[in-house]
PDB file of N, CA and C in Angstrom:
ATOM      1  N   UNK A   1     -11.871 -16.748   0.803  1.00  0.00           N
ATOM      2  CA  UNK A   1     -11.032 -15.753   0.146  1.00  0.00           C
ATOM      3  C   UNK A   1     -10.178 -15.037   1.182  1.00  0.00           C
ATOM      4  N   UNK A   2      -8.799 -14.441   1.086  1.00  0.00           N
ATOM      5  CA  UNK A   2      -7.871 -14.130   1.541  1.00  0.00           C
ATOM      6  C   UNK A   2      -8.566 -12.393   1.284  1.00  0.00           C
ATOM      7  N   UNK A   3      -8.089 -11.484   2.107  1.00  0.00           N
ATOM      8  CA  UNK A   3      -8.453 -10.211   1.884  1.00  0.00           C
ATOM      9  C   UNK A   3      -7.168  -9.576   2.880  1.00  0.00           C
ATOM     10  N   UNK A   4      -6.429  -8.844   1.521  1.00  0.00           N
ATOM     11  CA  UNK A   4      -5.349  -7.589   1.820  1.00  0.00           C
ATOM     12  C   UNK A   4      -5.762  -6.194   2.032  1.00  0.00           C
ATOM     13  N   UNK A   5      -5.475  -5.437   2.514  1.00  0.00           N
ATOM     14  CA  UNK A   5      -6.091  -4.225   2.393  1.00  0.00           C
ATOM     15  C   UNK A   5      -4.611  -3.770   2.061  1.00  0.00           C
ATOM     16  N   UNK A   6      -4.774  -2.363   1.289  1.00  0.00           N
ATOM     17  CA  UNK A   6      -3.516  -1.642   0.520  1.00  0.00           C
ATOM     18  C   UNK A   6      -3.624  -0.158   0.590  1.00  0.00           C
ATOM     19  N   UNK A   7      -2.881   0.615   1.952  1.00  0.00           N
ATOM     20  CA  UNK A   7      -3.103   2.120   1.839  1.00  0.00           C
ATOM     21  C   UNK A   7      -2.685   2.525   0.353  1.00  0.00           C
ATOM     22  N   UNK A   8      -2.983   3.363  -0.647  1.00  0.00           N
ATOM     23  CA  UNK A   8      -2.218   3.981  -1.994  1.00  0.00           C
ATOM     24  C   UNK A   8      -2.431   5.580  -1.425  1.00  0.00           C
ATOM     25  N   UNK A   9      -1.350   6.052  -1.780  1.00  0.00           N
ATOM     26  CA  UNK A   9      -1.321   7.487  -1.983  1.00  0.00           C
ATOM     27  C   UNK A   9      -2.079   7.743  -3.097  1.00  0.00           C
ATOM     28  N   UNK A  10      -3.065   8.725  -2.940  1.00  0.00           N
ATOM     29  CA  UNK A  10      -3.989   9.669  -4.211  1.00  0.00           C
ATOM     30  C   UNK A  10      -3.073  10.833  -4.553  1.00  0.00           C
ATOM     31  N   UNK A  11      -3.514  10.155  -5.900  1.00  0.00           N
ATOM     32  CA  UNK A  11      -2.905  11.899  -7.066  1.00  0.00           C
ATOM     33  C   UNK A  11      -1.007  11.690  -7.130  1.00  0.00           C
ATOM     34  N   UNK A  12      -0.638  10.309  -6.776  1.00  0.00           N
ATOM     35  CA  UNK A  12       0.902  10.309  -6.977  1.00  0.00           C
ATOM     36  C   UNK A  12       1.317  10.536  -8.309  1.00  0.00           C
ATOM     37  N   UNK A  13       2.537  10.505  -8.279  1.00  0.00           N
ATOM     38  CA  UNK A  13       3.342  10.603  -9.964  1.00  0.00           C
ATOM     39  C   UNK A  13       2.914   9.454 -10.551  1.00  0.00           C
ATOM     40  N   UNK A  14       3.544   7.968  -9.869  1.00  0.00           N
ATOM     41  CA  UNK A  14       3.229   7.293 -10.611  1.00  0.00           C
ATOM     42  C   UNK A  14       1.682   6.103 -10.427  1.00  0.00           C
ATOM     43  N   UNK A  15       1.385   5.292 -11.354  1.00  0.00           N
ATOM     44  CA  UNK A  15      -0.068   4.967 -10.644  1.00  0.00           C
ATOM     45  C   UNK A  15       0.423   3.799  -9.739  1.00  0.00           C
ATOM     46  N   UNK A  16      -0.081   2.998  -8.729  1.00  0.00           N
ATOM     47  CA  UNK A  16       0.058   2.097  -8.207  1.00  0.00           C
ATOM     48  C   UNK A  16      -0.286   0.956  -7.665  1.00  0.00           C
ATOM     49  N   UNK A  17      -0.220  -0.412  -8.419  1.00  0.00           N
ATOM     50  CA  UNK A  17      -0.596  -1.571  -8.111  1.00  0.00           C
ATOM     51  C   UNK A  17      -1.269  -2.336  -6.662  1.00  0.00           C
ATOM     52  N   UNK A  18      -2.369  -2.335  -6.593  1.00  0.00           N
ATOM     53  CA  UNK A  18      -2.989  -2.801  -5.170  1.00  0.00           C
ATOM     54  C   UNK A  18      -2.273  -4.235  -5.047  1.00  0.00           C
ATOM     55  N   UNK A  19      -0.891  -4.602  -4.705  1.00  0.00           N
ATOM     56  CA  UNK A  19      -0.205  -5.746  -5.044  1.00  0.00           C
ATOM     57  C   UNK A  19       0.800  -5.528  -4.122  1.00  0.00           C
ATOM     58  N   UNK A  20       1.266  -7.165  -3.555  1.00  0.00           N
ATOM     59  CA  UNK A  20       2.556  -6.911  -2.822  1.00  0.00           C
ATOM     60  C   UNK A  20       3.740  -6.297  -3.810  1.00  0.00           C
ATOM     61  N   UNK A  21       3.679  -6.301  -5.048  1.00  0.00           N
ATOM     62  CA  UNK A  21       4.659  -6.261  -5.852  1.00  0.00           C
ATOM     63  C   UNK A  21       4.473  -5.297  -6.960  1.00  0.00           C
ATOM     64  N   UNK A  22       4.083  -3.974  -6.169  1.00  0.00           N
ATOM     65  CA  UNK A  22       3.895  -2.488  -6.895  1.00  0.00           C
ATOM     66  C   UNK A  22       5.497  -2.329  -6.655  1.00  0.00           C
ATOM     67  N   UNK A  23       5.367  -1.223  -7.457  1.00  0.00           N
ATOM     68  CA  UNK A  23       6.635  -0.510  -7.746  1.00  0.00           C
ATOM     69  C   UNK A  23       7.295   0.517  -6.864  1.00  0.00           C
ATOM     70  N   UNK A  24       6.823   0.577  -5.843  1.00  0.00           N
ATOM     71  CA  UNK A  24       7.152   1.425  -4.758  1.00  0.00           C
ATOM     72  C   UNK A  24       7.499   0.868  -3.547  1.00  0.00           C
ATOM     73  N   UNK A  25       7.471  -0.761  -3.390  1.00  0.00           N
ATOM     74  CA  UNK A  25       7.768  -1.582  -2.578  1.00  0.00           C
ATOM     75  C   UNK A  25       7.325  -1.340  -1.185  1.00  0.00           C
ATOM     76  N   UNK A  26       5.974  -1.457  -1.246  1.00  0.00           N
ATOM     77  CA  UNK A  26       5.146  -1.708  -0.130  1.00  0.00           C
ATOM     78  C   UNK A  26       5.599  -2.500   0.896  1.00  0.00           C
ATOM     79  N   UNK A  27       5.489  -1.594   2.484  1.00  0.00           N
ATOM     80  CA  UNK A  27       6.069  -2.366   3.512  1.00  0.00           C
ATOM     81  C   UNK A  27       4.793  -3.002   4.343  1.00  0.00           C
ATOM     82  N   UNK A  28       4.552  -4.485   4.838  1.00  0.00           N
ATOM     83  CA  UNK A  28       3.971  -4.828   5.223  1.00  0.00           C
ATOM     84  C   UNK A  28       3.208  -4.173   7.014  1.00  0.00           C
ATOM     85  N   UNK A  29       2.492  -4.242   7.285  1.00  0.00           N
ATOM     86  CA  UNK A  29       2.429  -3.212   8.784  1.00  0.00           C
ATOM     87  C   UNK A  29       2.479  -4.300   9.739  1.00  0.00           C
ATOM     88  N   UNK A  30       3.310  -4.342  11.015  1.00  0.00           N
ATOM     89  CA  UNK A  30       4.045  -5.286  12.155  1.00  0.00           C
ATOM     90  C   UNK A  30       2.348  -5.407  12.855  1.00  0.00           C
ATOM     91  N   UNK A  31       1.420  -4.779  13.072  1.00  0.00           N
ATOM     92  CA  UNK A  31       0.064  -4.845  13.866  1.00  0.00           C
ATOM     93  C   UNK A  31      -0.823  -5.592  13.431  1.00  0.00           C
ATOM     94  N   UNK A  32      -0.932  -5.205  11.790  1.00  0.00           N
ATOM     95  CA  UNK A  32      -1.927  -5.652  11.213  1.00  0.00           C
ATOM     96  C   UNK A  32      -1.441  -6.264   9.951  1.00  0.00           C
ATOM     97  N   UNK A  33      -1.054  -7.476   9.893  1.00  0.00           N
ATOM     98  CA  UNK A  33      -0.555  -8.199   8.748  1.00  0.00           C
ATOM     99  C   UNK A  33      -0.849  -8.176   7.224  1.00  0.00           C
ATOM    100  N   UNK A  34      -2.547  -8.127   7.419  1.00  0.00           N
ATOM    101  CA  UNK A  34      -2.940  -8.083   6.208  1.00  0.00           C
ATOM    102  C   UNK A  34      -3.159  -6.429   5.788  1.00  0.00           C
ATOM    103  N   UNK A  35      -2.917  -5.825   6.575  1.00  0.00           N
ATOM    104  CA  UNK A  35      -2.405  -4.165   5.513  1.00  0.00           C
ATOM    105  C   UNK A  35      -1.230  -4.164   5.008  1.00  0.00           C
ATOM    106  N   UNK A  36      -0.711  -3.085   3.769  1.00  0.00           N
ATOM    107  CA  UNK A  36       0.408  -2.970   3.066  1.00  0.00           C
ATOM    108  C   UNK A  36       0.239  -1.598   3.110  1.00  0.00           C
ATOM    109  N   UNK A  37       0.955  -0.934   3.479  1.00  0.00           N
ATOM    110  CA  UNK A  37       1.583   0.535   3.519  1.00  0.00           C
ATOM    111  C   UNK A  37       2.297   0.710   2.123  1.00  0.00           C
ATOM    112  N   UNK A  38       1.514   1.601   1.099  1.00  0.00           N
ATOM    113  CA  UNK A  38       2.553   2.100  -0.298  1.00  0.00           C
ATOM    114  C   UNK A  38       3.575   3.066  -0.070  1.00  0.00           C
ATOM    115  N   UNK A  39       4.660   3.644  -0.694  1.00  0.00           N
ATOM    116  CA  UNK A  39       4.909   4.401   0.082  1.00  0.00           C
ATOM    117  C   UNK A  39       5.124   5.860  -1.592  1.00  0.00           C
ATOM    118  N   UNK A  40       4.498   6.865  -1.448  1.00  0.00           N
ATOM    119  CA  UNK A  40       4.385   7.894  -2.166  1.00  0.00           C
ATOM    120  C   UNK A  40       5.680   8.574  -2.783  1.00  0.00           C
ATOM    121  N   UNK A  41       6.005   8.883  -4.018  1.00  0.00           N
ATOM    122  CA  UNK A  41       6.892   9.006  -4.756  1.00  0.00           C
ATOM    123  C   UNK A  41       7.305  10.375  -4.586  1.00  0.00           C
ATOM    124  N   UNK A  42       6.125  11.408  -3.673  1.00  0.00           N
ATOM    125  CA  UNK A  42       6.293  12.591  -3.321  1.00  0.00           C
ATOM    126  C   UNK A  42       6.692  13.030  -2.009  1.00  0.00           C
ATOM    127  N   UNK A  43       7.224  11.464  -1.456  1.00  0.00           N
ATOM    128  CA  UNK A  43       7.810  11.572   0.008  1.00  0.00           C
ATOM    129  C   UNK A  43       6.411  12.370   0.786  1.00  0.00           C
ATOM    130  N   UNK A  44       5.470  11.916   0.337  1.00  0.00           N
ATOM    131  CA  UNK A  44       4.033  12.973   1.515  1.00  0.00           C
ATOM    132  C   UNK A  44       4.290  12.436   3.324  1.00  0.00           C
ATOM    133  N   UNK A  45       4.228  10.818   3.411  1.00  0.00           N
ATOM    134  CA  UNK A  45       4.672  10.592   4.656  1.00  0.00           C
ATOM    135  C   UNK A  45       5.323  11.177   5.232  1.00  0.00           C
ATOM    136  N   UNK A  46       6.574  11.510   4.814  1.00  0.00           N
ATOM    137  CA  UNK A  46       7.827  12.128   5.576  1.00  0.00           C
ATOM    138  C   UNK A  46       6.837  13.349   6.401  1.00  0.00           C
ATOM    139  N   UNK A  47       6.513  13.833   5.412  1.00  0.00           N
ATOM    140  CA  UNK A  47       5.994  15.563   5.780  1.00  0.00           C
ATOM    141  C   UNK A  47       4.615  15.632   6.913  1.00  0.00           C
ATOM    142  N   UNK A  48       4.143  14.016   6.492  1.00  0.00           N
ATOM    143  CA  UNK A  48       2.474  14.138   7.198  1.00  0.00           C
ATOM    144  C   UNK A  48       3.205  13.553   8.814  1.00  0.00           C
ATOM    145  N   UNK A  49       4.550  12.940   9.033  1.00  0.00           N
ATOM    146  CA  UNK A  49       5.166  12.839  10.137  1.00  0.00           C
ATOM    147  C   UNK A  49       5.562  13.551  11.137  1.00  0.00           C
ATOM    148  N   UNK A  50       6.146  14.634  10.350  1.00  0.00           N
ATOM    149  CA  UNK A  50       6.254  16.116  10.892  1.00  0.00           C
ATOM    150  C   UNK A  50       5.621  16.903  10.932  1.00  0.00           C
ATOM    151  N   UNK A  51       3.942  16.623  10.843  1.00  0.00           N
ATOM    152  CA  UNK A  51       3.014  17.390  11.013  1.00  0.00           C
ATOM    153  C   UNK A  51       2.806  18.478  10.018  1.00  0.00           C
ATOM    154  N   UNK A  52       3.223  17.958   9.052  1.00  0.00           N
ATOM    155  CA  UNK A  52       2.825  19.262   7.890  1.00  0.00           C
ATOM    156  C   UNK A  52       1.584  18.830   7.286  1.00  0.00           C
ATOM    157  N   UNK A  53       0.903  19.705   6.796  1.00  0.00           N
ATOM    158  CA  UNK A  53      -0.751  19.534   6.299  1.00  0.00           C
ATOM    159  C   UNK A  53      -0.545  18.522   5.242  1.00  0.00           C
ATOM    160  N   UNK A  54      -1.225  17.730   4.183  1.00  0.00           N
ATOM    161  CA  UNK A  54      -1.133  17.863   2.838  1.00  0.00           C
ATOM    162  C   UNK A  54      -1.014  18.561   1.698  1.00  0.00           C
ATOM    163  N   UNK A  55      -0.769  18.468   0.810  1.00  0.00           N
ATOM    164  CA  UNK A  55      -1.415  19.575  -0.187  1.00  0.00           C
ATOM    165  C   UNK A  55      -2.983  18.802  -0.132  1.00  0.00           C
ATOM    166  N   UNK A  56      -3.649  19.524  -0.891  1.00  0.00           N
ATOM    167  CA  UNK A  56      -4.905  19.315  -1.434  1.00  0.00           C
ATOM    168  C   UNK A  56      -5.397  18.068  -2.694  1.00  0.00           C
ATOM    169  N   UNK A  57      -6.213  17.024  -2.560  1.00  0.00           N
ATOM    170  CA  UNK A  57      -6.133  16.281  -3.642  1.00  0.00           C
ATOM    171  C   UNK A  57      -4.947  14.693  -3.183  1.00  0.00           C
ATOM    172  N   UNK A  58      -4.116  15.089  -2.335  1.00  0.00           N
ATOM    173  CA  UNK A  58      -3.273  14.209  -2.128  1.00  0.00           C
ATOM    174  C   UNK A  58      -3.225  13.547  -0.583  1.00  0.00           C
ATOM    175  N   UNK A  59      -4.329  12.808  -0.619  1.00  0.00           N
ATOM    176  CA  UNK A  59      -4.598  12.181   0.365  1.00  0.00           C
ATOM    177  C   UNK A  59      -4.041  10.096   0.568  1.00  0.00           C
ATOM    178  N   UNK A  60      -5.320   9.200   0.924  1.00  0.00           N
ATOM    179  CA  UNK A  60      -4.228   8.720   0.988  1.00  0.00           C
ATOM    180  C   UNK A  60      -6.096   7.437   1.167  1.00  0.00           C
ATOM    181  N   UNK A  61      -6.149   6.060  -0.217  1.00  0.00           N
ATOM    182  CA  UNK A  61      -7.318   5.463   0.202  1.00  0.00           C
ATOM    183  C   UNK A  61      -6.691   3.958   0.074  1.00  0.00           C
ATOM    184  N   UNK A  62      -8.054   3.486   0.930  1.00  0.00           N
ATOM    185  CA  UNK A  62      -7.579   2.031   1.485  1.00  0.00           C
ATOM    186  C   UNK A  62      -8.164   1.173   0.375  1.00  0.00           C
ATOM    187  N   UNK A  63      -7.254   0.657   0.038  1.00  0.00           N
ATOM    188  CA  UNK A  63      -8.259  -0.590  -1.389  1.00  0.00           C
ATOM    189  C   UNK A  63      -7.749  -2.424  -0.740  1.00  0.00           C
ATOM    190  N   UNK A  64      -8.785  -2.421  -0.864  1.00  0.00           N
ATOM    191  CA  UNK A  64      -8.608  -4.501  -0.805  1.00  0.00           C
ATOM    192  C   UNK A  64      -8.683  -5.453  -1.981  1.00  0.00           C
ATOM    193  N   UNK A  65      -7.943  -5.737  -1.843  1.00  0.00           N
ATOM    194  CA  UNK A  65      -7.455  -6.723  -2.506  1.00  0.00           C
ATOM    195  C   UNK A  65      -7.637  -8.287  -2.386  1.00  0.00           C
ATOM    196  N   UNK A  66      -8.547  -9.065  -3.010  1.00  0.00           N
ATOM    197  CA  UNK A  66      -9.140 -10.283  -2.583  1.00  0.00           C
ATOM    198  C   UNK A  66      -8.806 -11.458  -3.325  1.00  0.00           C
ATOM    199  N   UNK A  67      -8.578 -12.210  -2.890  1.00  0.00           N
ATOM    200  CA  UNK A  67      -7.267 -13.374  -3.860  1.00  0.00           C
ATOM    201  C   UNK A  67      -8.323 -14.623  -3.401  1.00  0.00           C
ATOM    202  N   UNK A  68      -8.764 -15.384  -4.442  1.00  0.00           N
ATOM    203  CA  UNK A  68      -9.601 -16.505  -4.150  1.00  0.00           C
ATOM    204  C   UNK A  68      -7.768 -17.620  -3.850  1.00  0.00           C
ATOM    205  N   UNK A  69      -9.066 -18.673  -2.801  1.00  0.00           N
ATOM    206  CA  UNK A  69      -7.528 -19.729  -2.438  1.00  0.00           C
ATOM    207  C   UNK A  69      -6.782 -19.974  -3.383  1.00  0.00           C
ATOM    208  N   UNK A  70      -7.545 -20.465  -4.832  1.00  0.00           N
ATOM    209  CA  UNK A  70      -6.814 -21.623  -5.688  1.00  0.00           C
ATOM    210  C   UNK A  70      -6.009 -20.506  -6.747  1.00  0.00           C
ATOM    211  N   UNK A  71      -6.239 -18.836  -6.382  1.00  0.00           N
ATOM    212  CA  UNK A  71      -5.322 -18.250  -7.018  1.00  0.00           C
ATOM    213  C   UNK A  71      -4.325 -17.827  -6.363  1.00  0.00           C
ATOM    214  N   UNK A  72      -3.986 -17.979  -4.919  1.00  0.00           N
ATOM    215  CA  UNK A  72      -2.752 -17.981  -4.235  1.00  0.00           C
ATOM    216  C   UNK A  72      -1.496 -18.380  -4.645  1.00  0.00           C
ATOM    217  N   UNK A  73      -0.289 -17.820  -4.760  1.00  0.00           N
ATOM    218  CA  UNK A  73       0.912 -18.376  -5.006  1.00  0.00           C
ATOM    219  C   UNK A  73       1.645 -18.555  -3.927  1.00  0.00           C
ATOM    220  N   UNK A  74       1.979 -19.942  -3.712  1.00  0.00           N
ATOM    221  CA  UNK A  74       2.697 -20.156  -2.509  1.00  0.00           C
ATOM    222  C   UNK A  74       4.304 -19.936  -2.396  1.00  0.00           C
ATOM    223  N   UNK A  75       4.648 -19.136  -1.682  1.00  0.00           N
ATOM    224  CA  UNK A  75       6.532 -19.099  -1.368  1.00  0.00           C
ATOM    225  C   UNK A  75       6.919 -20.518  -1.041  1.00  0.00           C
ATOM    226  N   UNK A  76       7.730 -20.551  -1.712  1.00  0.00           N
ATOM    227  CA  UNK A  76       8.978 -21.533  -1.647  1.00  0.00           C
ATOM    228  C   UNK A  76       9.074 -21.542   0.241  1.00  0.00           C
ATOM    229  N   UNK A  77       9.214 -22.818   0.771  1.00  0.00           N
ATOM    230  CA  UNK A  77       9.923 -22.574   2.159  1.00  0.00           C
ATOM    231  C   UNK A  77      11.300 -22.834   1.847  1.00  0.00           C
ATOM    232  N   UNK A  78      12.164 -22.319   3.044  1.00  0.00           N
ATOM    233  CA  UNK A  78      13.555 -22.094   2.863  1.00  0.00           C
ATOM    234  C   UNK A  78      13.763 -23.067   3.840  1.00  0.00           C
TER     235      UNK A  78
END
């Protein structure tokens, strides 16, 4: 089995798919391949960049995501 791991923002507006293909268009991370960075509809990153606290409740959990082989979809090569 293949295993993704998927940061999600807690307590966002909208809910969000442990999937390359949530609605917030998850950027893959250059270190660690198999993480996906979501990115929060309340712009929290921006703020947790510049060192601002959180609010409360709006943190931030790691979910995996486990894809057996024969349910893999393979990309087209170009």
């Amino acid at each position: 089995m293949t295993r993704k791991l998927h940061v999600i923002p807690i307590g966002d507006v909208d809910i969000h798919a442990a999937q390359e293909c949530c609605w917030c268009s998850p950027s893959q991370n250059p270190d660690e391949t198999a993480v996906w960075r979501h990115n929060a509809k309340d712009c929290r990153e921006k703020r947790e960049r510049q060192g601002i606290e959180a609010e409360p409740g709006n943190g931030w959990v790691i979910i995996a995501e486990y894809i057996a082989p024969n349910d893999r979809v393979e990309r087209p090569r170009q």
